[in-house]
N, C-alpha and C. Protein backbone atom coordinates (compact mmCIF):
# COMPACT_ATOMS: atom_id res chain seq x y z
N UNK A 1 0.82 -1.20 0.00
CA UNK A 1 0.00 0.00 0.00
C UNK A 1 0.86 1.25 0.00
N UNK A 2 2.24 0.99 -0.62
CA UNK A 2 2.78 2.28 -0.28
C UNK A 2 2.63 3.43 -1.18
N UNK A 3 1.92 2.91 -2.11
CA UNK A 3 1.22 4.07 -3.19
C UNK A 3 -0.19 4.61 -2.54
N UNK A 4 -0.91 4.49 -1.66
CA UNK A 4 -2.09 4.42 -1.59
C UNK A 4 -1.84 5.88 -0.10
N UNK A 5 -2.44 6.90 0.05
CA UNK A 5 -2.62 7.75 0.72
C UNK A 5 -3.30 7.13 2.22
N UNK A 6 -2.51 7.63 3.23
CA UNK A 6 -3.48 6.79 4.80
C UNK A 6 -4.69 7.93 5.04
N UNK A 7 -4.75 9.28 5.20
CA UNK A 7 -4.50 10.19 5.70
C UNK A 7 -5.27 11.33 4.55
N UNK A 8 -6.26 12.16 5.00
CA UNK A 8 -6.62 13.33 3.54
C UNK A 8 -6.81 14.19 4.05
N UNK A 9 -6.07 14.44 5.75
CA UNK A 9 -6.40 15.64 6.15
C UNK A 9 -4.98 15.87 7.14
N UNK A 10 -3.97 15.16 6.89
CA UNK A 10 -3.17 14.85 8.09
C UNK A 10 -2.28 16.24 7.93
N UNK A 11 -1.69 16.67 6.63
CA UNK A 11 -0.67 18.09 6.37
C UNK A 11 -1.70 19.16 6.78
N UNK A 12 -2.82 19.16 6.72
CA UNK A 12 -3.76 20.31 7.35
C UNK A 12 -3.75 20.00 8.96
N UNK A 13 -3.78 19.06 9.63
CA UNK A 13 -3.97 19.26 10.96
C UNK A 13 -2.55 19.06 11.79
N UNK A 14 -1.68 18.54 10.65
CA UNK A 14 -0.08 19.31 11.42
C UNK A 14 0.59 19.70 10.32
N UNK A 15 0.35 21.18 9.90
CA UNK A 15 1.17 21.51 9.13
C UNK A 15 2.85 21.76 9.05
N UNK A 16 3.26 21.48 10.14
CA UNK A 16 4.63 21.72 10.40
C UNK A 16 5.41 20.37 10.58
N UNK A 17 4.75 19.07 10.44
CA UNK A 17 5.02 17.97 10.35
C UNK A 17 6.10 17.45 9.31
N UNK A 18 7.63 17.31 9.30
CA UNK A 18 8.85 17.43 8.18
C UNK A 18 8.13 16.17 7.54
N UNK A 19 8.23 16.43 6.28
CA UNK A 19 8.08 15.90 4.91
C UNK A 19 8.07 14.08 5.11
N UNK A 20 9.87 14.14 5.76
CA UNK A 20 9.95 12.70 5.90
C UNK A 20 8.92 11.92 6.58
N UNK A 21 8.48 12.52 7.71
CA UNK A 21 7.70 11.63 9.25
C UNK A 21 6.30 11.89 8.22
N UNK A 22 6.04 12.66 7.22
CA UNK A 22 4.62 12.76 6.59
C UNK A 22 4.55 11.66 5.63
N UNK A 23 5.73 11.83 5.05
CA UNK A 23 5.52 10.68 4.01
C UNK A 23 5.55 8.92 4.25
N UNK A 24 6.20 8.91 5.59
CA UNK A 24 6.57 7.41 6.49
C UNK A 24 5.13 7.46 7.02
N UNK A 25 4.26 8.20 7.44
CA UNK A 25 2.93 7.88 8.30
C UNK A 25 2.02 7.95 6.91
N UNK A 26 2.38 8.67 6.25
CA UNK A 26 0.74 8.20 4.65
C UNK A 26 1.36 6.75 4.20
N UNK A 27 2.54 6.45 4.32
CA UNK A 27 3.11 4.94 3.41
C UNK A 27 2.75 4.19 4.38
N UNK A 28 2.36 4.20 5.94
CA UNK A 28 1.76 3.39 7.14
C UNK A 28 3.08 2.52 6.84
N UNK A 29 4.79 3.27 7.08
CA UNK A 29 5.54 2.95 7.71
C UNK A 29 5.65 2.98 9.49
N UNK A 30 5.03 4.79 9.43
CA UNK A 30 4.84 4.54 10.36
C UNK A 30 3.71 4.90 11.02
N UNK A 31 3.36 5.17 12.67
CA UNK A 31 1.85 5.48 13.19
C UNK A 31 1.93 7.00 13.60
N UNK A 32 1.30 7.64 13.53
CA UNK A 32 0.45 8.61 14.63
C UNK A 32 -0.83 8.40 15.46
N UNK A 33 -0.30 8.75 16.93
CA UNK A 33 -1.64 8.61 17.39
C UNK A 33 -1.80 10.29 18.47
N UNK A 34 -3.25 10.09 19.13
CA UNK A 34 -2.93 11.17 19.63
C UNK A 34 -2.57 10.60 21.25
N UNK A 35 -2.24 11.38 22.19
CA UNK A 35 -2.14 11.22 22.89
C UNK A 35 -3.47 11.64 24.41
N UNK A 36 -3.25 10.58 25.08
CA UNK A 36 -4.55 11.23 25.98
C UNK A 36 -4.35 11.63 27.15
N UNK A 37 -4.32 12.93 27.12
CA UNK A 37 -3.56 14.00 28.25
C UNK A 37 -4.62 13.88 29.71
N UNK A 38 -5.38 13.48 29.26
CA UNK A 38 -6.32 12.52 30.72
C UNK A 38 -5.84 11.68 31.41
N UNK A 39 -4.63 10.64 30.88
CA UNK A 39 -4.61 9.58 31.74
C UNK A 39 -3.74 9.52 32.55
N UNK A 40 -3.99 9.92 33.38
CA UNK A 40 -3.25 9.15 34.88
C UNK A 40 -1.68 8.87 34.59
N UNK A 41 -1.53 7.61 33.85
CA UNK A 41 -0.56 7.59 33.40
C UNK A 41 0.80 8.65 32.59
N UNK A 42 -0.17 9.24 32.09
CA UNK A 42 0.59 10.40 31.27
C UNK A 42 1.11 11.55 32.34
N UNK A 43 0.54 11.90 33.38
CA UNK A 43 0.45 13.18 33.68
C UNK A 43 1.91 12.65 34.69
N UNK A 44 2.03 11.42 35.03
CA UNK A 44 3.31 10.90 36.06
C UNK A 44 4.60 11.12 35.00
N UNK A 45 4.16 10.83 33.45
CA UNK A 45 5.31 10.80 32.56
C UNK A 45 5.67 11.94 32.59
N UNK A 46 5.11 13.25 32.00
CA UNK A 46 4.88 14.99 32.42
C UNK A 46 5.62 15.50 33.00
N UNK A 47 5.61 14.30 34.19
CA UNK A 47 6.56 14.96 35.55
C UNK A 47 7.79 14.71 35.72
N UNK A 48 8.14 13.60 34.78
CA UNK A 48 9.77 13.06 34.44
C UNK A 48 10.45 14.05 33.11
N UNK A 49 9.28 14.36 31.82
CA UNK A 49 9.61 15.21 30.94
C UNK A 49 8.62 15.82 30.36
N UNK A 50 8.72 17.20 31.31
CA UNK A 50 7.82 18.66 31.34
C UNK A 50 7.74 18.94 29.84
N UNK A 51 8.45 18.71 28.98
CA UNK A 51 8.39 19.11 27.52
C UNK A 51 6.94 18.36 27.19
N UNK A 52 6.24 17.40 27.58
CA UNK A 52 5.81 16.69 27.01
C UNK A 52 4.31 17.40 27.03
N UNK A 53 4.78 18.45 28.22
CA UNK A 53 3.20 19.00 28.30
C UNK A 53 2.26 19.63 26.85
N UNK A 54 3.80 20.36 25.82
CA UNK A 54 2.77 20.52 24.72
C UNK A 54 2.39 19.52 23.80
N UNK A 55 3.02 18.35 24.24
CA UNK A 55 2.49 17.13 22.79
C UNK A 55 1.15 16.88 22.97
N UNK A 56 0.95 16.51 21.91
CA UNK A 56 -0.67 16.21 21.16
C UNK A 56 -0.42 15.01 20.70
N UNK A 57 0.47 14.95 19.90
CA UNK A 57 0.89 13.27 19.24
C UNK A 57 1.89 12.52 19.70
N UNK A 58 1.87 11.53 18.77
CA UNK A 58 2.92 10.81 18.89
C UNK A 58 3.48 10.12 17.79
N UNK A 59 4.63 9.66 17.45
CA UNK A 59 4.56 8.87 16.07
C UNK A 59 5.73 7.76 16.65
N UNK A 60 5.66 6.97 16.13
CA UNK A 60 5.86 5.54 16.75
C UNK A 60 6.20 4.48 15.36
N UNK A 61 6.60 3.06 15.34
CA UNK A 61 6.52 1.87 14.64
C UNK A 61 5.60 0.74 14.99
N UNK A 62 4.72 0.75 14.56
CA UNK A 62 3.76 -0.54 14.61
C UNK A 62 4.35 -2.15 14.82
N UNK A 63 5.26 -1.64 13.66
CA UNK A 63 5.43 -3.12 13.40
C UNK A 63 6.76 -3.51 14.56
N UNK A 64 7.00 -2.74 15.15
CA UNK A 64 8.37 -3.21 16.04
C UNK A 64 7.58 -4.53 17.28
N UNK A 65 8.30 -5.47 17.02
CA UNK A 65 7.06 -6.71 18.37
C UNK A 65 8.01 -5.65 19.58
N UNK A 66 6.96 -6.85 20.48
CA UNK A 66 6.82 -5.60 22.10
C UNK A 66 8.83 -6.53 22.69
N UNK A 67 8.54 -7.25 22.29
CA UNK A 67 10.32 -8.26 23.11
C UNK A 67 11.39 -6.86 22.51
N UNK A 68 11.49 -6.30 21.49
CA UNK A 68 12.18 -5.10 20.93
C UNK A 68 11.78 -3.61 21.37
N UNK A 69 10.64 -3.48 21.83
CA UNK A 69 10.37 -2.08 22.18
C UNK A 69 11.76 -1.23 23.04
N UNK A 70 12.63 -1.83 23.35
CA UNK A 70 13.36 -1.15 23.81
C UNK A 70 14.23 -0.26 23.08
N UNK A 71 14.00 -0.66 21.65
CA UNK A 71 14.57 -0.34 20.65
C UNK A 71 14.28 0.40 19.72
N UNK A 72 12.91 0.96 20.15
CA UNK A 72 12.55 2.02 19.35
C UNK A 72 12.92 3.50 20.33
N UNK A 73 12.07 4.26 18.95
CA UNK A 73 12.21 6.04 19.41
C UNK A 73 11.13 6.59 18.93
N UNK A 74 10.41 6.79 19.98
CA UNK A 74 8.98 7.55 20.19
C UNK A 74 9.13 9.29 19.82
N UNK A 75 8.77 10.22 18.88
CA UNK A 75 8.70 11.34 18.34
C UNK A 75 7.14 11.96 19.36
N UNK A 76 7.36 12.98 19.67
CA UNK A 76 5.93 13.64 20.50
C UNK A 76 6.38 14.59 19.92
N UNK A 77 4.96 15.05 19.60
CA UNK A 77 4.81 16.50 18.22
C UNK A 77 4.08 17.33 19.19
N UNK A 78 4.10 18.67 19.25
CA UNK A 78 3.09 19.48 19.58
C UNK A 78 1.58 19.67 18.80
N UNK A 79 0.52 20.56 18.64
CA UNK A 79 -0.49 20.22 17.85
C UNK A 79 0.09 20.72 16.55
N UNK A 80 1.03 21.24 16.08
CA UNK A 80 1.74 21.90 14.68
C UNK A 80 1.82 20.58 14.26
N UNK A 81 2.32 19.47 15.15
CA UNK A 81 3.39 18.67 13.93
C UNK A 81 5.04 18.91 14.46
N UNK A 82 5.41 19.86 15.86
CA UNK A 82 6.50 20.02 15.41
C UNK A 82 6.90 19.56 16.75
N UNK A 83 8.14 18.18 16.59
CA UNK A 83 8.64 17.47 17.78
C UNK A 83 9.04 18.43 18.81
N UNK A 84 8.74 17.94 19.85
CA UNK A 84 8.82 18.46 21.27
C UNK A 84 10.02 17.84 22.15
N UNK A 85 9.57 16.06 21.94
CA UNK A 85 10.78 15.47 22.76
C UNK A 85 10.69 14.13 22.02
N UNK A 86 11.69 13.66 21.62
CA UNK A 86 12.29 11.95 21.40
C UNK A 86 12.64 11.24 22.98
N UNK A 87 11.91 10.47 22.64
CA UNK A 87 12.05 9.15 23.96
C UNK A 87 12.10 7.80 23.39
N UNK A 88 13.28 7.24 24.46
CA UNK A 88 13.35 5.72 23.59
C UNK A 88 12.56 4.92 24.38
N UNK A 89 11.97 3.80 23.74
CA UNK A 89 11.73 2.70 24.11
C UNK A 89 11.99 1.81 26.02
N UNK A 90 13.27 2.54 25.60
CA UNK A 90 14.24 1.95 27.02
C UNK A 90 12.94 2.61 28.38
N UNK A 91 12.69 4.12 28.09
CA UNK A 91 12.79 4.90 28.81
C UNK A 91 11.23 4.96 29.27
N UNK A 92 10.52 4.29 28.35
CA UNK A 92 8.65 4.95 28.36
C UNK A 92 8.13 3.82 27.60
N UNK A 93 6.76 3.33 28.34
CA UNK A 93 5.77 2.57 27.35
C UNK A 93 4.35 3.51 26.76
N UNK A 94 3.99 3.36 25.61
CA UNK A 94 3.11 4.17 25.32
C UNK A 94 2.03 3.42 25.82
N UNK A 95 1.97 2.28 26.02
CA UNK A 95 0.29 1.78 26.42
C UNK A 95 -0.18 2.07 27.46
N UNK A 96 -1.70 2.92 27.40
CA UNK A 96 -2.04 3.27 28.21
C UNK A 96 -2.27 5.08 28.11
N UNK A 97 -1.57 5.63 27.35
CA UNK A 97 -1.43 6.76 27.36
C UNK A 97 -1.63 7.43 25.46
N UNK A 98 -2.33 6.15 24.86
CA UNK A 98 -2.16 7.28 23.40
C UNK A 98 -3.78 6.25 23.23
N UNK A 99 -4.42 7.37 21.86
CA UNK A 99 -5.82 6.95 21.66
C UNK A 99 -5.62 7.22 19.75
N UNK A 100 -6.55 6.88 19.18
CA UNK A 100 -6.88 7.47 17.65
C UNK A 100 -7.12 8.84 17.62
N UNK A 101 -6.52 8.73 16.73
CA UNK A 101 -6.54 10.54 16.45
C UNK A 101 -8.07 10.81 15.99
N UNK A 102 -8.51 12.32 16.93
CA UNK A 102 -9.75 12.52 16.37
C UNK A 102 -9.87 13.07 15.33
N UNK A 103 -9.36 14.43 14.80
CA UNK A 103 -8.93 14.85 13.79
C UNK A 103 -8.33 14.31 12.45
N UNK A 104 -8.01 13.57 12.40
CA UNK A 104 -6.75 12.82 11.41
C UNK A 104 -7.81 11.85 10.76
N UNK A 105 -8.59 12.25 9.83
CA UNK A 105 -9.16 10.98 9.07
C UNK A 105 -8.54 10.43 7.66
N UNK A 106 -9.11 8.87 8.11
CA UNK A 106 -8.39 7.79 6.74
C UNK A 106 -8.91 7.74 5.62
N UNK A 107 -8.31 7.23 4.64
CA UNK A 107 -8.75 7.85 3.17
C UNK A 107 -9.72 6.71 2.48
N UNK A 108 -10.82 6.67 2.29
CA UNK A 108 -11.70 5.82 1.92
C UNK A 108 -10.77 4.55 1.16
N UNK A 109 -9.95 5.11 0.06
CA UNK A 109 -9.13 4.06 -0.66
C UNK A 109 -8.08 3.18 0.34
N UNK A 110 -7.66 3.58 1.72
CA UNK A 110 -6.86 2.84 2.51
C UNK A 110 -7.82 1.83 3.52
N UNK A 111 -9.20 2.86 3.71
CA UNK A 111 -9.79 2.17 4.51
C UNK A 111 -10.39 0.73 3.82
N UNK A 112 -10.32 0.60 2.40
CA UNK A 112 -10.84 -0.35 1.71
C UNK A 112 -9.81 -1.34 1.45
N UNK A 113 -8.56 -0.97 0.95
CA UNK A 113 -7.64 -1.86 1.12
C UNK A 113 -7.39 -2.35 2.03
N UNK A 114 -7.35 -2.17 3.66
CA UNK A 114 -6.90 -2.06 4.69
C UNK A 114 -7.86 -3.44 5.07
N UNK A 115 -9.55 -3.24 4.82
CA UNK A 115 -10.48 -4.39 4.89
C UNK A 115 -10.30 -5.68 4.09
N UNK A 116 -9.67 -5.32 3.07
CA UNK A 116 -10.37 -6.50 1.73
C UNK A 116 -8.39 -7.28 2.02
């Protein structure tokens, strides 16, 4: 699907989002989600890295299995699109603390491939 658009509103709701991390999340290399500044969980993370207070997102690898998570690097965007703080794997689990983006809708042609 790497011809196929994820996303038909995603450069409008972070316009400051670099090219590369835009073009890796429409090819669903990689994810965005948003983050949910409600949970409990999050607000303890906050308190380890205050930067995090302006993120909205997050962008992440799907496909990394969880035995490797230590090995990734978590990107938190403000609502622009524009990274705030990199955190590795080592350091933070996202579960628990990120939801679907409300804003960010999928493109009928992905949502069909995505089914069939």
């Amino acid at each position: 699907m790497q011809d196929i658009t994820k996303y038909v509103n995603l450069h409008e709701v972070v316009p400051k989002l670099p090219t590369v991390l835009l073009n890796s999340i429409q090819t669903d290399c990689l994810e965005i989600r948003e983050i949910n500044t409600d949970a409990p969980k999050f607000q303890s993370i906050v308190e380890r890295y205050a930067a995090l207070s302006e993120a909205k997102y997050v962008i992440y690898s799907k496909y990394i299995k969880k035995c490797e998570h230590h090995h990734e690097m978590f990107i938190f965007l403000n609502h622009e699109g524009v990274a705030v703080k990199h955190i590795s794997g080592r350091d933070l689990a996202l579960y628990g603390i990120i939801k679907p983006c409300s804003e960010i809708k999928l493109s009928e042609e992905f949502s069909y491939h995505e089914a069939s």
